[in-house]
Protein backbone atom coordinates (compact mmCIF):
# COMPACT_ATOMS: atom_id res chain seq x y z
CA UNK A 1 16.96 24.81 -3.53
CA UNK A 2 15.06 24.49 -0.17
CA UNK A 3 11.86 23.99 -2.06
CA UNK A 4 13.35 21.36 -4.38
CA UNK A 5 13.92 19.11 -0.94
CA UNK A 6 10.61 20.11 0.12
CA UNK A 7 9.30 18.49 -3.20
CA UNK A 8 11.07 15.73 -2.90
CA UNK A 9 10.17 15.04 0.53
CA UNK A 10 6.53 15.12 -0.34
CA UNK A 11 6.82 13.09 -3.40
CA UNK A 12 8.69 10.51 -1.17
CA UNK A 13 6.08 10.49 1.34
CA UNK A 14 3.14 10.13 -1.39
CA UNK A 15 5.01 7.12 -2.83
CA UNK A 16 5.27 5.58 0.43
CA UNK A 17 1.67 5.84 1.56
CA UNK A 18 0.58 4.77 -2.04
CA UNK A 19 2.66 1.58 -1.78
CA UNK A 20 1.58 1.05 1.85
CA UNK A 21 -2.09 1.43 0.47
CA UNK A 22 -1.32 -1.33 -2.32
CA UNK A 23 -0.24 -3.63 0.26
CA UNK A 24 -2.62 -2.67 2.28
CA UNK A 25 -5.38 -3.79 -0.14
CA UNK A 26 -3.49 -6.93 -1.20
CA UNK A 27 -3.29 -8.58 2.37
CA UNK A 28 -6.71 -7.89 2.34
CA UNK A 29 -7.65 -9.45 -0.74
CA UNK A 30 -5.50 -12.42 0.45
CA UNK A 31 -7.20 -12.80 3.65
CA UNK A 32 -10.41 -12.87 1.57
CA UNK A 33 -9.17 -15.50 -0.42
CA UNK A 34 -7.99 -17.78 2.48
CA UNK A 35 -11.52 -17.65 3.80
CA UNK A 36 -12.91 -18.31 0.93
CA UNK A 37 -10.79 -21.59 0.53
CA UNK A 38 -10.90 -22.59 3.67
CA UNK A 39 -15.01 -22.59 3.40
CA UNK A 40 -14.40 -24.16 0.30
CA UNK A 41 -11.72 -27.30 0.61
């Protein structure tokens, strides 16, 4: 049973870092994409 939370605690914590990563990568790409327009008007 102790291993089962130990599972799920990991999996939880994957999921969470994964899903910071994806925002992670989309503020980026949105930054990108305001300086892009902003050299472009």
């Amino acid at each position: 049973m102790e291993h089962f939370f130990v599972f799920l605690i990991k999996m939880k914590l994957q999921i969470s870092s994964h899903r910071s990563l994806i925002n992670l990568c989309a503020t980026i790409r949105d930054h990108g994409e305001r300086r892009l327009n902003a050299h472009n008007p």
